[in-house]
PDB file of N, CA and C in Angstrom:
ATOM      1  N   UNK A   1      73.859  55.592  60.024  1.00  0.00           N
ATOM      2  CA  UNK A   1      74.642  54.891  59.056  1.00  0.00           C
ATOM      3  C   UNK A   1      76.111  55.210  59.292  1.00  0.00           C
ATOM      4  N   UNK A   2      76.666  54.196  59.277  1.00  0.00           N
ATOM      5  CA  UNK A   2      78.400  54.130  59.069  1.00  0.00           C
ATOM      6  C   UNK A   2      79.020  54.202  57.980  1.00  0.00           C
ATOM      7  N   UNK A   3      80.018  55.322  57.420  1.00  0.00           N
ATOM      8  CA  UNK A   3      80.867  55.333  56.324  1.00  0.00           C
ATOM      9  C   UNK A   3      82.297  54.788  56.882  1.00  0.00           C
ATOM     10  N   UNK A   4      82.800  53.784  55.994  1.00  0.00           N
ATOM     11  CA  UNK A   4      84.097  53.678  56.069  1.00  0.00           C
ATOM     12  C   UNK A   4      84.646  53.422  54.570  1.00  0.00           C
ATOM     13  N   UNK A   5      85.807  54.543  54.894  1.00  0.00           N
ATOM     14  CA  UNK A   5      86.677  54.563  53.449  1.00  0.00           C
ATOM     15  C   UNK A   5      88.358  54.118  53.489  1.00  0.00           C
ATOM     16  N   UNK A   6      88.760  53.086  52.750  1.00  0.00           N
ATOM     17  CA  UNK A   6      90.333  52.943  52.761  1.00  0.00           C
ATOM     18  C   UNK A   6      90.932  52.836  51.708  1.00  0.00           C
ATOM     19  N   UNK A   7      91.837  53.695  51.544  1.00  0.00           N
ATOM     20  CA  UNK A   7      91.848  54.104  49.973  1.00  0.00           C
ATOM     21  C   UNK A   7      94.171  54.385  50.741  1.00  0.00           C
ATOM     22  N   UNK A   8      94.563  53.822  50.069  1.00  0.00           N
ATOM     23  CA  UNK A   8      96.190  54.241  49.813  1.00  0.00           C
ATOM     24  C   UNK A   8      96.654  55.455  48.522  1.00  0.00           C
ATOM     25  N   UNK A   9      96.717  56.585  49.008  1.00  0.00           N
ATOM     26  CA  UNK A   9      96.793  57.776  48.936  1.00  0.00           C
ATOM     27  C   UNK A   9      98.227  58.189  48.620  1.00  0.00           C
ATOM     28  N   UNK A  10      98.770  58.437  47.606  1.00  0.00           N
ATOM     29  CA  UNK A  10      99.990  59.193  47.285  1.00  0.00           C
ATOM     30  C   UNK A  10     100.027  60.250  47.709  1.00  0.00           C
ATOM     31  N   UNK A  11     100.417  60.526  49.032  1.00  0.00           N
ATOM     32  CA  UNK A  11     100.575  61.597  49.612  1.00  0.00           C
ATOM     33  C   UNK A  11     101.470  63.303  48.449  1.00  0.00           C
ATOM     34  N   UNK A  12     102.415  62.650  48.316  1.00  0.00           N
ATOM     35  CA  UNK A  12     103.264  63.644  47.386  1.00  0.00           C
ATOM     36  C   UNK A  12     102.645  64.261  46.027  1.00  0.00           C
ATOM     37  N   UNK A  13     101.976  62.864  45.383  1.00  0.00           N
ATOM     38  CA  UNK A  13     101.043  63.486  44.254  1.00  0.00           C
ATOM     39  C   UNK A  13      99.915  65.006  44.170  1.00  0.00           C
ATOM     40  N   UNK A  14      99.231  64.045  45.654  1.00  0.00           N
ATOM     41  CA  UNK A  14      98.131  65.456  46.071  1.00  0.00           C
ATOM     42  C   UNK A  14      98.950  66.490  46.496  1.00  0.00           C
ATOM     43  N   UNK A  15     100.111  66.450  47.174  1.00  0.00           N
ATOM     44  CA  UNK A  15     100.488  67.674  47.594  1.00  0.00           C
ATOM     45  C   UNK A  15     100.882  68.454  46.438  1.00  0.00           C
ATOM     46  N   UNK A  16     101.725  67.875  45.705  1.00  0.00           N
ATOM     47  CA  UNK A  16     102.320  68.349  44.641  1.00  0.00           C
ATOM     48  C   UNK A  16     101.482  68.694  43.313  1.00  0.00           C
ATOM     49  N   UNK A  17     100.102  68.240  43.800  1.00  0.00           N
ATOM     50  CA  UNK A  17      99.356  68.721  42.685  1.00  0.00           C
ATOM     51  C   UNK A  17      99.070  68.308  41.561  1.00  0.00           C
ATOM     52  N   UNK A  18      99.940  66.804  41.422  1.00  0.00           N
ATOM     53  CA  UNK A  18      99.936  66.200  39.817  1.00  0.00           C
ATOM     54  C   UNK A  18      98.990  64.858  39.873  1.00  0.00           C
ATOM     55  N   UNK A  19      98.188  64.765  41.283  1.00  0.00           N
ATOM     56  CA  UNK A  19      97.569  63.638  41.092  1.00  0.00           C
ATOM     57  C   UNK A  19      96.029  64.409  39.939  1.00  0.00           C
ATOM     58  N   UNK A  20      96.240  62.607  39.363  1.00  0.00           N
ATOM     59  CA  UNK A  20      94.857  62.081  37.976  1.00  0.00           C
ATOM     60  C   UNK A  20      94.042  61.252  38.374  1.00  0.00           C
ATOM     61  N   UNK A  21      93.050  61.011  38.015  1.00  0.00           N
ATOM     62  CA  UNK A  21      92.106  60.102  37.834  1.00  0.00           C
ATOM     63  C   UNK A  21      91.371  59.630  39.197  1.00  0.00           C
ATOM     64  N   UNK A  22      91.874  58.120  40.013  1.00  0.00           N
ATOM     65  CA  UNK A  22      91.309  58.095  41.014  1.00  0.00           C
ATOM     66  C   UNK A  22      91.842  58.718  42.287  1.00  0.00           C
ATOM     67  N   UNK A  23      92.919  59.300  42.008  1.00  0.00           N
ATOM     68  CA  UNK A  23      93.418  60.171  43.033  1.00  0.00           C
ATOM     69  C   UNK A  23      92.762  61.481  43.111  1.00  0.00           C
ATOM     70  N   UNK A  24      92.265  61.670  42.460  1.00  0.00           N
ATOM     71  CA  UNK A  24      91.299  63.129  42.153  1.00  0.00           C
ATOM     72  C   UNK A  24      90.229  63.117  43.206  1.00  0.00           C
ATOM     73  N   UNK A  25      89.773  61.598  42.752  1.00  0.00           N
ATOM     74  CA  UNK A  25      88.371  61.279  43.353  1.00  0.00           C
ATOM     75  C   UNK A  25      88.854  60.556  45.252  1.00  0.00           C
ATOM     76  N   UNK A  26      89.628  60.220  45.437  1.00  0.00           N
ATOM     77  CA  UNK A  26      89.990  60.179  46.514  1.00  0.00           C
ATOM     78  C   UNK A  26      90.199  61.492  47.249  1.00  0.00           C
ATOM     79  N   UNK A  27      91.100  62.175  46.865  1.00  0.00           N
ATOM     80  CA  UNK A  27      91.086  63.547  47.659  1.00  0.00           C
ATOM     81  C   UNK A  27      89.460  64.788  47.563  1.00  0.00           C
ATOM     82  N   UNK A  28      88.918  64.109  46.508  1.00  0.00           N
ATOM     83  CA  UNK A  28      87.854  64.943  46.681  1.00  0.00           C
ATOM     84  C   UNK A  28      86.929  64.227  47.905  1.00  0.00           C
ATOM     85  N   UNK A  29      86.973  63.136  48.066  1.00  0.00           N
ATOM     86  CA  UNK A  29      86.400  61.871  49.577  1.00  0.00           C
ATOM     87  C   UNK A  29      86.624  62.786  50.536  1.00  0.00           C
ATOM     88  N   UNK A  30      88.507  62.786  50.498  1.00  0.00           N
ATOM     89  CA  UNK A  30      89.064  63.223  51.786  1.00  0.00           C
ATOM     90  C   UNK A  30      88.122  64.422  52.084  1.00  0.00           C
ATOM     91  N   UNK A  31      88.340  65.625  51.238  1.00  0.00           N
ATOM     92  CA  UNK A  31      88.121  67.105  51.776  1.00  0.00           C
ATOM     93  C   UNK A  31      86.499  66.807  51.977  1.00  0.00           C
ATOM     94  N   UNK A  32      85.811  66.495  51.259  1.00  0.00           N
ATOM     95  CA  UNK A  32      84.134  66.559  51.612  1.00  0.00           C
ATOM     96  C   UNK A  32      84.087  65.775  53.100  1.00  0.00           C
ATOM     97  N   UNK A  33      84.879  64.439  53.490  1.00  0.00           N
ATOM     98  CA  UNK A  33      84.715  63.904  54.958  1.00  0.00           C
ATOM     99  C   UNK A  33      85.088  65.090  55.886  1.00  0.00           C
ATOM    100  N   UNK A  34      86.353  65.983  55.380  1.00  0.00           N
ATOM    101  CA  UNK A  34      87.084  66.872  56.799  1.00  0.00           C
ATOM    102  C   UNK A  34      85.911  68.105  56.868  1.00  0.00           C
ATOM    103  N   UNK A  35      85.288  68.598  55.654  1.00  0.00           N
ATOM    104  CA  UNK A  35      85.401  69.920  55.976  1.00  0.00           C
ATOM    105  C   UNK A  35      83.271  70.276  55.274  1.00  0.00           C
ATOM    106  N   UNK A  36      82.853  68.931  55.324  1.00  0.00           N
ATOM    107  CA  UNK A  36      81.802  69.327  55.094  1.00  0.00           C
ATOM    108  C   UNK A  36      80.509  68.822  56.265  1.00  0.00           C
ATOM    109  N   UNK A  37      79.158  68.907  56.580  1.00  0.00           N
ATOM    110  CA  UNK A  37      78.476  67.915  57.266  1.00  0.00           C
ATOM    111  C   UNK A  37      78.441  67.209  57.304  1.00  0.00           C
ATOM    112  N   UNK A  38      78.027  66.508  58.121  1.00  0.00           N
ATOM    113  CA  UNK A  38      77.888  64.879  58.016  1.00  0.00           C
ATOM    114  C   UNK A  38      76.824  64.358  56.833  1.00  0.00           C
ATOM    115  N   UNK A  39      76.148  65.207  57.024  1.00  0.00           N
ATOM    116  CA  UNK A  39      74.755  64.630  55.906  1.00  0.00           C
ATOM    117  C   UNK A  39      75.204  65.160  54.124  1.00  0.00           C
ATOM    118  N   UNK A  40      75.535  66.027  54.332  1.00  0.00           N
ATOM    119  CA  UNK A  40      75.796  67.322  53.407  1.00  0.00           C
ATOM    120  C   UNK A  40      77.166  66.342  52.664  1.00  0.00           C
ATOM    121  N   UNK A  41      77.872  65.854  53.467  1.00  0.00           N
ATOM    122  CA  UNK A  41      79.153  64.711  53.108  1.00  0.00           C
ATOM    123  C   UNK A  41      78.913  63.422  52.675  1.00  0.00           C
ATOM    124  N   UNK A  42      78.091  63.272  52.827  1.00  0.00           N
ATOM    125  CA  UNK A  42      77.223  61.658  52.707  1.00  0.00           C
ATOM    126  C   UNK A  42      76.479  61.636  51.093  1.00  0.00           C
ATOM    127  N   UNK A  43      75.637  62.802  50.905  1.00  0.00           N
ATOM    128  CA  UNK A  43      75.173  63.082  49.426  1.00  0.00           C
ATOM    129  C   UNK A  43      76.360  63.401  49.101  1.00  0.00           C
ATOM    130  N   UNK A  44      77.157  64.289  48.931  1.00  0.00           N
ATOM    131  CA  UNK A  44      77.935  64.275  48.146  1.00  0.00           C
ATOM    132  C   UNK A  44      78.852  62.995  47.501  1.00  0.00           C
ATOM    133  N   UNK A  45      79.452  62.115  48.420  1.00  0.00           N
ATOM    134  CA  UNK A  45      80.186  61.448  48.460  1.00  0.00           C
ATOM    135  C   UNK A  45      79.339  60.258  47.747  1.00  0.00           C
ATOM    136  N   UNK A  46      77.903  60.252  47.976  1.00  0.00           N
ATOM    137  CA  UNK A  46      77.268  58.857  47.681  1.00  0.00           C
ATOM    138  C   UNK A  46      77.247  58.828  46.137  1.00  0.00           C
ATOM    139  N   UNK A  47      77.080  60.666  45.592  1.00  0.00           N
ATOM    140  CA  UNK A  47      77.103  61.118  44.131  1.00  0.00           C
ATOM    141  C   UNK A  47      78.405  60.807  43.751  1.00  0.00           C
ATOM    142  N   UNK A  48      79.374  61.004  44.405  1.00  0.00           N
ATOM    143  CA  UNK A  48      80.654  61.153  43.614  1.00  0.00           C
ATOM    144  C   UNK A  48      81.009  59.748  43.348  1.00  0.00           C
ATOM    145  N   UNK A  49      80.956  58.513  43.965  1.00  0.00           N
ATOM    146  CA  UNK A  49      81.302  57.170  43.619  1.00  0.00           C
ATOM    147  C   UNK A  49      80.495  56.494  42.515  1.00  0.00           C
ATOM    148  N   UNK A  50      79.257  56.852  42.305  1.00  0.00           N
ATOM    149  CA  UNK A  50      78.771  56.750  41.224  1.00  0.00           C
ATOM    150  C   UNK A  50      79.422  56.057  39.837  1.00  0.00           C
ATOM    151  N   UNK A  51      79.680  55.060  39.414  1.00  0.00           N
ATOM    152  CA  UNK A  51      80.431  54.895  38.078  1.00  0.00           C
ATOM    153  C   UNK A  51      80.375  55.697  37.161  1.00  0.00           C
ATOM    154  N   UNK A  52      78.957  55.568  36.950  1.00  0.00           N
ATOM    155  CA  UNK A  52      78.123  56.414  35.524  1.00  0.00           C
ATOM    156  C   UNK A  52      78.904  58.293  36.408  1.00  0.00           C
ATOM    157  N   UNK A  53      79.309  58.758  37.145  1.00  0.00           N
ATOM    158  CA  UNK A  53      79.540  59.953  37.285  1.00  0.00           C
ATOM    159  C   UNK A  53      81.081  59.921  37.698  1.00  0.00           C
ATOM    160  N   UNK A  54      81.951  58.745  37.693  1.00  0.00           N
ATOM    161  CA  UNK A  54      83.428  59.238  37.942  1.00  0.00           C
ATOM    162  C   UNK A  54      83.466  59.412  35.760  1.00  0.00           C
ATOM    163  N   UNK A  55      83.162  58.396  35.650  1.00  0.00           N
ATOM    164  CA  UNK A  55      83.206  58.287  33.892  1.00  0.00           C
ATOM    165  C   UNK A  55      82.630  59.523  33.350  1.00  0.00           C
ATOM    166  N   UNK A  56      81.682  59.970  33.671  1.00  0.00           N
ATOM    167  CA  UNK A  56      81.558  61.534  32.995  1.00  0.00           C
ATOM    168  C   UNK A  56      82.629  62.355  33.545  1.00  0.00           C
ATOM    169  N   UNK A  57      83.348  62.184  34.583  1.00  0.00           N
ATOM    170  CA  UNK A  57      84.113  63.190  35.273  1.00  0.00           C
ATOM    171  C   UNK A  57      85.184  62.876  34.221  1.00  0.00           C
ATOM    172  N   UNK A  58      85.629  61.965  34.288  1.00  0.00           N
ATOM    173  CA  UNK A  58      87.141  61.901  33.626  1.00  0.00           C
ATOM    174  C   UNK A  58      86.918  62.356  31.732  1.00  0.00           C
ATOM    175  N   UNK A  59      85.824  61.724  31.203  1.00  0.00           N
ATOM    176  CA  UNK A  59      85.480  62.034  30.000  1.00  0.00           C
ATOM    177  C   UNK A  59      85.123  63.832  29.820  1.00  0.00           C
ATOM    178  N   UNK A  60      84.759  64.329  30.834  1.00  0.00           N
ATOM    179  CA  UNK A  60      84.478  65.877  30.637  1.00  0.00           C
ATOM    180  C   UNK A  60      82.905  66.043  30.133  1.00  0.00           C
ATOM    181  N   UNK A  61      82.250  64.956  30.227  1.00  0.00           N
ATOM    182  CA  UNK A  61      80.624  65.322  30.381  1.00  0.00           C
ATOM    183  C   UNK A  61      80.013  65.905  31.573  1.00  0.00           C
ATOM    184  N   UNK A  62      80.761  65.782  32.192  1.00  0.00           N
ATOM    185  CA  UNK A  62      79.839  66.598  33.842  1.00  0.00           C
ATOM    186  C   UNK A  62      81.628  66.939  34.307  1.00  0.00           C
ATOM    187  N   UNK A  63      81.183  68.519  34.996  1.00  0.00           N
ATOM    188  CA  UNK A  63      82.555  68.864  35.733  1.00  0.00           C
ATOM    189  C   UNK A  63      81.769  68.886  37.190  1.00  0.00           C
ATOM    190  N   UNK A  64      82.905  69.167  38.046  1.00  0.00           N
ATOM    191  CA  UNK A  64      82.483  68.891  39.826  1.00  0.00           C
ATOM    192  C   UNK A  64      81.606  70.035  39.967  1.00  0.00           C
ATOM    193  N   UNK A  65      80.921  70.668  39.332  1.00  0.00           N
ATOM    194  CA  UNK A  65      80.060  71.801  39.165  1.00  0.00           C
ATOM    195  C   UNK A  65      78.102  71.094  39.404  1.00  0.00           C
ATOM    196  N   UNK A  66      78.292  70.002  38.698  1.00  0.00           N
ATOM    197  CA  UNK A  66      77.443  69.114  38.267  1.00  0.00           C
ATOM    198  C   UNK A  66      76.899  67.945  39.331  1.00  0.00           C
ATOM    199  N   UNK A  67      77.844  67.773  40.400  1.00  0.00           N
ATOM    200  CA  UNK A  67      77.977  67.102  41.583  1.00  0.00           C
ATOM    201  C   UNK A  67      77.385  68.004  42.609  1.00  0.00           C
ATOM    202  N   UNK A  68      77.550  69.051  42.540  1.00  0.00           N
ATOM    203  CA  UNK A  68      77.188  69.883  43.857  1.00  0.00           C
ATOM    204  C   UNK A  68      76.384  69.466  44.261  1.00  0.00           C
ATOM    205  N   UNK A  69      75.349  69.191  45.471  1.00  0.00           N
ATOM    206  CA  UNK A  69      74.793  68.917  46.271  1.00  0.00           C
ATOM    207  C   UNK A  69      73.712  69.767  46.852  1.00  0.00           C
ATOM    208  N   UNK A  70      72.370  70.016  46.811  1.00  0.00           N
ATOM    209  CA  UNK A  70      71.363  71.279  47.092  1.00  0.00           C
ATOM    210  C   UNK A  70      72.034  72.013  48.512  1.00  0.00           C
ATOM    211  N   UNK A  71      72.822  72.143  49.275  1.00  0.00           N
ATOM    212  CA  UNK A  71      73.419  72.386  50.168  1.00  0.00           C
ATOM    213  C   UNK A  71      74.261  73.321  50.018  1.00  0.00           C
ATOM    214  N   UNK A  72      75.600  72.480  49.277  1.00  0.00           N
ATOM    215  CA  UNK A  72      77.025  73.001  48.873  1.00  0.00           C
ATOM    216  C   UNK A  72      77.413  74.450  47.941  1.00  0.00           C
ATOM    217  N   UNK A  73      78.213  74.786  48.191  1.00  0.00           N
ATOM    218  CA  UNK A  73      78.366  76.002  47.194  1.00  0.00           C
ATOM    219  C   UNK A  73      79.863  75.302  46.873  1.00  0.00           C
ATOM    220  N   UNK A  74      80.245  75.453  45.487  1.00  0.00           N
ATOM    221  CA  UNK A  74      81.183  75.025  45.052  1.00  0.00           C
ATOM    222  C   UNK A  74      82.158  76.638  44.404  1.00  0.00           C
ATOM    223  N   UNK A  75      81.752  77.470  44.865  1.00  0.00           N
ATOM    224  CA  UNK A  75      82.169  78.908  44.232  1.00  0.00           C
ATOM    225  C   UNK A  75      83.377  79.500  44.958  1.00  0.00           C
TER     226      UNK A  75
END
């Protein structure tokens, strides 16, 4: 299977730390594509786009704790 993601990225926000909402969820894309498995990146990522789970994210019903992946350590 092929992932492709294109997403326009406020570079300065993430650096600077003040990105919200779907910038959150974009840089969380980014780092799980750079720095996790391929497979291990794929569940995660397939969980994180989820509607029903960006909407608990932003509402504070599920934190990225809740996403982890049987794999991942989030610690």
């Amino acid at each position: 299977m092929r992932l492709g993601i294109v997403h326009n990225v406020d570079v300065e926000q993430v650096v600077n730390r003040t990105a919200t909402g779907h910038l959150c969820i974009a840089r969380a894309v980014d780092v799980a594509l750079e720095t996790l498995d391929v497979g291990v990146a794929k569940m995660f990522v397939t969980k994180l786009v989820k509607e029903e789970n960006i909407e608990a994210l932003r509402s504070g019903a599920k934190t990225w704790d809740d996403l982890a992946v049987s794999v991942s350590d989030f610690l």
